[in-house]
C-alpha atoms as a PDB file:
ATOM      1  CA  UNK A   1     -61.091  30.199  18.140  1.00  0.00           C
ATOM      2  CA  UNK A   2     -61.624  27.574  20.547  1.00  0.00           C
ATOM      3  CA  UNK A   3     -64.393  28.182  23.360  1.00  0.00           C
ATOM      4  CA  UNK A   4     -64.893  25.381  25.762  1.00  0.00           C
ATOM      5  CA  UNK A   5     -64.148  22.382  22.841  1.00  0.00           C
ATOM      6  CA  UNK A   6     -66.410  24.216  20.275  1.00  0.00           C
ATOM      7  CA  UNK A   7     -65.430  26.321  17.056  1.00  0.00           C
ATOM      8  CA  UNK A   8     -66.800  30.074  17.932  1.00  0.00           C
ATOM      9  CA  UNK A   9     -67.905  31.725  14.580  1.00  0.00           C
ATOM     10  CA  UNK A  10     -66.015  34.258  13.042  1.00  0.00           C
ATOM     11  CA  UNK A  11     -68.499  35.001  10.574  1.00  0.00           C
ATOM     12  CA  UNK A  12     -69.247  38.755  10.398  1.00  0.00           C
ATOM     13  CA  UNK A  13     -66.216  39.593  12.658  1.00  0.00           C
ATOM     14  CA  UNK A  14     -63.607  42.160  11.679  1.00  0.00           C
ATOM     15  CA  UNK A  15     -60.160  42.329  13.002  1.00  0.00           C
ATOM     16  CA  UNK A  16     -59.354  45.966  11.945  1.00  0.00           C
ATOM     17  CA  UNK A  17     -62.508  47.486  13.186  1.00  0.00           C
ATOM     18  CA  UNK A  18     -61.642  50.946  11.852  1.00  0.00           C
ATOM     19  CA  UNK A  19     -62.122  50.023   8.679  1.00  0.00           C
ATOM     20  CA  UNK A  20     -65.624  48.598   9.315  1.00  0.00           C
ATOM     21  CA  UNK A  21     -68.210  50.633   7.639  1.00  0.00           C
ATOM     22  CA  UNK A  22     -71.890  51.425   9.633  1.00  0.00           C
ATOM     23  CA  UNK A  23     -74.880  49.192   9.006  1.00  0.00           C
ATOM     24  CA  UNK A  24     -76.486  51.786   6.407  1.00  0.00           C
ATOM     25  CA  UNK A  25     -73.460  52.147   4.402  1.00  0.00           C
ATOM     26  CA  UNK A  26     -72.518  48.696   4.046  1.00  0.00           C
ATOM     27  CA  UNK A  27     -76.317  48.553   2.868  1.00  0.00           C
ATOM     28  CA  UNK A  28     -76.047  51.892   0.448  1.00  0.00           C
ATOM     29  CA  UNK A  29     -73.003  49.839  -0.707  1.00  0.00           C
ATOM     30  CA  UNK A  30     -74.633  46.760  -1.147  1.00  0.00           C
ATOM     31  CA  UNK A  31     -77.766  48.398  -3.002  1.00  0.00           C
ATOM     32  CA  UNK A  32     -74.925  49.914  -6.253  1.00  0.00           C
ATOM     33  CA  UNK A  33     -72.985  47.588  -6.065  1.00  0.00           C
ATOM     34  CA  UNK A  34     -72.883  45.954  -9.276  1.00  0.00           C
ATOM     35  CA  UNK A  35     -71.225  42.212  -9.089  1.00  0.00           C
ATOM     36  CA  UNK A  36     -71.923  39.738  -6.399  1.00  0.00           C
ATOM     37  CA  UNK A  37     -69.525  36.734  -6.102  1.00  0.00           C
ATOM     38  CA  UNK A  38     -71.679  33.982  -4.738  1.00  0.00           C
ATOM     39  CA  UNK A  39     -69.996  31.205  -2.685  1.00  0.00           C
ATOM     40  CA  UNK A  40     -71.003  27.369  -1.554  1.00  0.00           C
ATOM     41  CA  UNK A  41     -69.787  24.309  -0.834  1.00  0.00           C
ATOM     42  CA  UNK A  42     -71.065  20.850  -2.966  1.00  0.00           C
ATOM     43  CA  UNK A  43     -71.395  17.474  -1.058  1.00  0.00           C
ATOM     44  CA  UNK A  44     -67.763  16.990  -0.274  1.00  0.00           C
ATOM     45  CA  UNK A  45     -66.888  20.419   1.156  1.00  0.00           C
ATOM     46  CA  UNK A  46     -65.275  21.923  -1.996  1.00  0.00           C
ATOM     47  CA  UNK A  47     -66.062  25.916  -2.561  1.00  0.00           C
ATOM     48  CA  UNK A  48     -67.563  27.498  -5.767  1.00  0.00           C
ATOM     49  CA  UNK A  49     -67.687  30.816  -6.240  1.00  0.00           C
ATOM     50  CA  UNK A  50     -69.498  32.507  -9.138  1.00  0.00           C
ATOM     51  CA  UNK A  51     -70.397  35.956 -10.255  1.00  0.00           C
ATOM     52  CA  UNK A  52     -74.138  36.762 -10.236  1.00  0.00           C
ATOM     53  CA  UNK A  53     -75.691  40.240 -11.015  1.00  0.00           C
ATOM     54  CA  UNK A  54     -78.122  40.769  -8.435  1.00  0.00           C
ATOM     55  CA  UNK A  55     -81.453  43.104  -6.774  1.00  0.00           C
ATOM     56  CA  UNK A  56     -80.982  44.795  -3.436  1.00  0.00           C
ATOM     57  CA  UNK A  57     -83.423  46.965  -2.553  1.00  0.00           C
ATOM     58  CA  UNK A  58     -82.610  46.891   1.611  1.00  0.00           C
ATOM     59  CA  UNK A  59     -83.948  44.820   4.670  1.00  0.00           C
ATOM     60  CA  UNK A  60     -82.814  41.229   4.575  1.00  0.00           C
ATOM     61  CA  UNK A  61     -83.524  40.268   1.057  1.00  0.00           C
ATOM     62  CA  UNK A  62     -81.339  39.526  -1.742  1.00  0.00           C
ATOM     63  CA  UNK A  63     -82.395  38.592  -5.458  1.00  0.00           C
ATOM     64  CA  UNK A  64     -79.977  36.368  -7.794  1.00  0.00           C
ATOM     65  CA  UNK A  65     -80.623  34.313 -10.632  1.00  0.00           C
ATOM     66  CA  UNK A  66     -79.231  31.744 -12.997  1.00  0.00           C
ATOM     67  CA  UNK A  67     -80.656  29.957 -15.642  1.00  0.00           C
ATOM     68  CA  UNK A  68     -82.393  26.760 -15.223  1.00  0.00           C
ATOM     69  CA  UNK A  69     -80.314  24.278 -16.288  1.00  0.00           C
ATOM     70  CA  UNK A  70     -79.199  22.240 -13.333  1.00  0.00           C
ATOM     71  CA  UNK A  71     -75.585  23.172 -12.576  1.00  0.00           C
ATOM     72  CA  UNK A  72     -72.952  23.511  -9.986  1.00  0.00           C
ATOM     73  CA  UNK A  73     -74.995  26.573  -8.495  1.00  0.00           C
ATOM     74  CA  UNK A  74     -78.049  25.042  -8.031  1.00  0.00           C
ATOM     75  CA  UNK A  75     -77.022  21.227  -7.107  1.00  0.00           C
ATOM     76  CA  UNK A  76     -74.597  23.075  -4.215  1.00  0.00           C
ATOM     77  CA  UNK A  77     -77.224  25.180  -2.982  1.00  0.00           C
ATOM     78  CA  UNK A  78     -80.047  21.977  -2.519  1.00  0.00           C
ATOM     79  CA  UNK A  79     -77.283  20.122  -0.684  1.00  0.00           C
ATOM     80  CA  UNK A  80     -76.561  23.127   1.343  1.00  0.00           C
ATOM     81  CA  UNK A  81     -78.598  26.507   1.321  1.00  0.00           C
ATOM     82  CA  UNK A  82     -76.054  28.402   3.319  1.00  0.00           C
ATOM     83  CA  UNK A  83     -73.919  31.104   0.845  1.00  0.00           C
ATOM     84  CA  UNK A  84     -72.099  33.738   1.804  1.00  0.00           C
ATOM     85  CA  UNK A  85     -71.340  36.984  -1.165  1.00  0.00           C
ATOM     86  CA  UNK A  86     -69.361  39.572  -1.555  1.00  0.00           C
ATOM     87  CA  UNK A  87     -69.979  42.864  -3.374  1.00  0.00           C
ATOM     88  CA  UNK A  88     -66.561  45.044  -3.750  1.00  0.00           C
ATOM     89  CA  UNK A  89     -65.030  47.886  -5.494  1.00  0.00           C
ATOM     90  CA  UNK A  90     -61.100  48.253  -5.778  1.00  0.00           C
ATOM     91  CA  UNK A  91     -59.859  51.754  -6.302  1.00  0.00           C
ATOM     92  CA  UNK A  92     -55.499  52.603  -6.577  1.00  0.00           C
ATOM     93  CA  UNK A  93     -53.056  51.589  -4.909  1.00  0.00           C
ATOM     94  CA  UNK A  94     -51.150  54.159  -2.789  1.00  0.00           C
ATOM     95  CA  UNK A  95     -47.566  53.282  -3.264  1.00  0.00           C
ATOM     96  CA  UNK A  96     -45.542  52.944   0.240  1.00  0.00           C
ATOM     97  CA  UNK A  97     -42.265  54.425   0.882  1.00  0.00           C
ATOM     98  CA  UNK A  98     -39.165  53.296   1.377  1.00  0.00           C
ATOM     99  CA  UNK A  99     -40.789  49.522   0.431  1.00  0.00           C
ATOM    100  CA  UNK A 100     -43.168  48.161  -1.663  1.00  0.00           C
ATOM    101  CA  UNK A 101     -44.903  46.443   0.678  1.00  0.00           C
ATOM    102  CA  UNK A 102     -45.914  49.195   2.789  1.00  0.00           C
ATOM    103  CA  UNK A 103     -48.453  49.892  -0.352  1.00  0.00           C
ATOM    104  CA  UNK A 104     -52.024  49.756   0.782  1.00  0.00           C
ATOM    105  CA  UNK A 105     -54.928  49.332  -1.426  1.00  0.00           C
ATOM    106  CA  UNK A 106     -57.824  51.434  -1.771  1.00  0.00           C
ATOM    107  CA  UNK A 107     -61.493  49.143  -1.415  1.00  0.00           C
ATOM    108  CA  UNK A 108     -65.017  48.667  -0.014  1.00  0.00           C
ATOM    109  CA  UNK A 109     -66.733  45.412   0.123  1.00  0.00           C
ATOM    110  CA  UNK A 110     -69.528  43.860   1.774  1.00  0.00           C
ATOM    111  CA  UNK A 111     -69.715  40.151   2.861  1.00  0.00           C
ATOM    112  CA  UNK A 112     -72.904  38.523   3.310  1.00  0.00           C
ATOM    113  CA  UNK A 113     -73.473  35.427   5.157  1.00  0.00           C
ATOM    114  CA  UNK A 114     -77.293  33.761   4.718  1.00  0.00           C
ATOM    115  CA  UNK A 115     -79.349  30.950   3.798  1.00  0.00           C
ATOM    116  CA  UNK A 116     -80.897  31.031  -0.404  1.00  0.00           C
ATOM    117  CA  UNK A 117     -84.186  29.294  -1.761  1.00  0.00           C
ATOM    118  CA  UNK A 118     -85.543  29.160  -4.752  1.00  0.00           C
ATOM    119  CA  UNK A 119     -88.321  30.988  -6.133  1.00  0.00           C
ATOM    120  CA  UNK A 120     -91.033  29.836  -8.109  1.00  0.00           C
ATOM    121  CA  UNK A 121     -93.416  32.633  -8.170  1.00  0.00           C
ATOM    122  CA  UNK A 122     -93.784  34.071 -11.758  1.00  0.00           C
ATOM    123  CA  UNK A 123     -94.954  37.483 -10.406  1.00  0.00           C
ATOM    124  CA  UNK A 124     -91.436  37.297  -8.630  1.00  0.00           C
ATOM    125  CA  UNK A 125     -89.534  36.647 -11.619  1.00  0.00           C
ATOM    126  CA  UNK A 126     -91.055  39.563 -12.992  1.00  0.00           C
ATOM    127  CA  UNK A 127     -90.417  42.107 -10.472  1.00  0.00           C
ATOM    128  CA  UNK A 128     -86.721  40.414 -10.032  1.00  0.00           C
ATOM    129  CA  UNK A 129     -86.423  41.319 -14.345  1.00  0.00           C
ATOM    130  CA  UNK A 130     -88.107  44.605 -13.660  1.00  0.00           C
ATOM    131  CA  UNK A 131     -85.825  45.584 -10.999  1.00  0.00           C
ATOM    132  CA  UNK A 132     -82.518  44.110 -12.970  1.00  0.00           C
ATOM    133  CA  UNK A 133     -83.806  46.305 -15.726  1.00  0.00           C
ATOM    134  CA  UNK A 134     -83.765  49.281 -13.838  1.00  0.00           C
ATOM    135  CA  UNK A 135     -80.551  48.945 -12.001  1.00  0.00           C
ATOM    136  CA  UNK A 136     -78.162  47.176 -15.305  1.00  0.00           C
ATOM    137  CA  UNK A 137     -80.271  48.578 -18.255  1.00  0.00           C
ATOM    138  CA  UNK A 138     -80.072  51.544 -19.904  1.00  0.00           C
ATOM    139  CA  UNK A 139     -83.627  53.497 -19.311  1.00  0.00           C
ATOM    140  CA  UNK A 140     -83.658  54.469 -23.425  1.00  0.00           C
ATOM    141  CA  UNK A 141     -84.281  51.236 -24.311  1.00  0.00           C
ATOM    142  CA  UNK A 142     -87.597  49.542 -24.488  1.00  0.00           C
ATOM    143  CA  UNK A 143     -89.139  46.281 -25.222  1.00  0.00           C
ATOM    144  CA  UNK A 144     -92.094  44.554 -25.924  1.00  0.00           C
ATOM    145  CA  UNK A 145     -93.884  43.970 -22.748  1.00  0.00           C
ATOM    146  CA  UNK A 146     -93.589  40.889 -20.656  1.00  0.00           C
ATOM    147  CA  UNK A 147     -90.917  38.413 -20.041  1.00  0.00           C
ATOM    148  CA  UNK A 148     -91.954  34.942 -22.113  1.00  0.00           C
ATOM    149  CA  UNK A 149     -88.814  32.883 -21.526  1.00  0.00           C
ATOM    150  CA  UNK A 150     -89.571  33.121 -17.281  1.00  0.00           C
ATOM    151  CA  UNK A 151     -89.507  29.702 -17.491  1.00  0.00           C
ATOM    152  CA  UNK A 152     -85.600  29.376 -18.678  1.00  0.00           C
ATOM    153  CA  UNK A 153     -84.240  31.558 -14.935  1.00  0.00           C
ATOM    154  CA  UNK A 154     -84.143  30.397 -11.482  1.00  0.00           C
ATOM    155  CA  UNK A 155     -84.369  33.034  -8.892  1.00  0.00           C
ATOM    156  CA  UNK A 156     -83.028  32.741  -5.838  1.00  0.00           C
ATOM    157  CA  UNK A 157     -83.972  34.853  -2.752  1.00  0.00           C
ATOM    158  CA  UNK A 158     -81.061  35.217  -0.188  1.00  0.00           C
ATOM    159  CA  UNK A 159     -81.751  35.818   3.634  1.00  0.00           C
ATOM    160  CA  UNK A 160     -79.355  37.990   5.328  1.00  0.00           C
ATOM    161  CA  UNK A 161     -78.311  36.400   8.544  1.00  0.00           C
ATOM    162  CA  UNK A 162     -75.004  38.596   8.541  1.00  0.00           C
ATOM    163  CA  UNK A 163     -73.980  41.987   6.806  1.00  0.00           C
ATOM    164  CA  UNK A 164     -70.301  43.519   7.225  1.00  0.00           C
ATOM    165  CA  UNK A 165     -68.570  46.137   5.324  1.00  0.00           C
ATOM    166  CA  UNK A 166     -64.868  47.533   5.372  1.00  0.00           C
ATOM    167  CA  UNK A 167     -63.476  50.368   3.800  1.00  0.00           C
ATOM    168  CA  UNK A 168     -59.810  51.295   3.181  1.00  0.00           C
ATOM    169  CA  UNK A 169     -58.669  54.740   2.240  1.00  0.00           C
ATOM    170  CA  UNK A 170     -55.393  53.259   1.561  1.00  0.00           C
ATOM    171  CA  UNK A 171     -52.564  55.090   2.907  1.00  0.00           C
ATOM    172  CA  UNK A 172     -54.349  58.187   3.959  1.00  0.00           C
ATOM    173  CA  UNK A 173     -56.347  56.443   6.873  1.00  0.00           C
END
């Protein structure tokens, strides 16, 4: 949109506002949600988008890592720390009658828009494993204590400037 020669954001708008979800269900969402696909832009404007596993535990705090080696991820991010994720879950389709494309999807998502750093703190990496651990893991196993390769991750600390989440029911909304 246009206001007064400027671009106007439309970051963290919705169009169909009856699908948006409240503030503490896009957050319940965001905390189970299992996959977060992580987006930038490198020097020239060009998108990636990779899948990260990821720690939310609420407020305006994400956790992601990668490993250290300097890649697309992390050369993107020093040129520009803005990212925006999304977290979803597709369930059926409903099939629409008398055409196929009155079909509607069942689906929750959450799109985050924020800034990322990276975080050097080893007592940080540790909680970050401890957390993944808890949340990916299954609580039978166990280890040796510690985490001696710390050195080998980068972890990356997200601030939430913007959190939506939609919900479709499909066809029965």
């Amino acid at each position: 949109m246009e206001t007064e020669g400027t671009f106007e954001s439309l970051r963290g708008r919705m169009r169909r506002r009856k699908r948006q979800m409240p503030n503490e269900e896009a957050r319940a969402f965001l905390r189970q949600g299992k996959v977060a696909h992580v987006a930038t832009a490198d020097p020239d404007g060009w998108p990636y988008v990779i899948p990260l596993v990821y720690v939310y535990e609420g407020g305006d705090t994400l956790y992601l890592h990668t490993g250290n080696a300097p890649g697309h991820f992390l050369h993107n991010i020093q040129h520009n720390p803005r990212v925006c994720i999304e977290v979803s879950e597709m369930g059926p389709l409903h099939p629409g009658r008398p055409y196929a494309c009155n079909s509607a999807l069942v689906y929750t998502s959450v799109v985050v828009f924020g800034t990322v750093r990276v975080v050097e703190d080893a007592a940080m990496k540790t909680w970050f494993f401890d957390r993944l651990l808890e949340k990916y893991g299954d609580p039978s196993w166990t280890f040796e204590p510690g985490y001696p390769l710390l050195d080998r991750i980068l972890l990356y600390e997200v601030r939430i400037e913007i959190l939506t989440g939609r919900r479709s029911e499909g066809l029965y909304h």
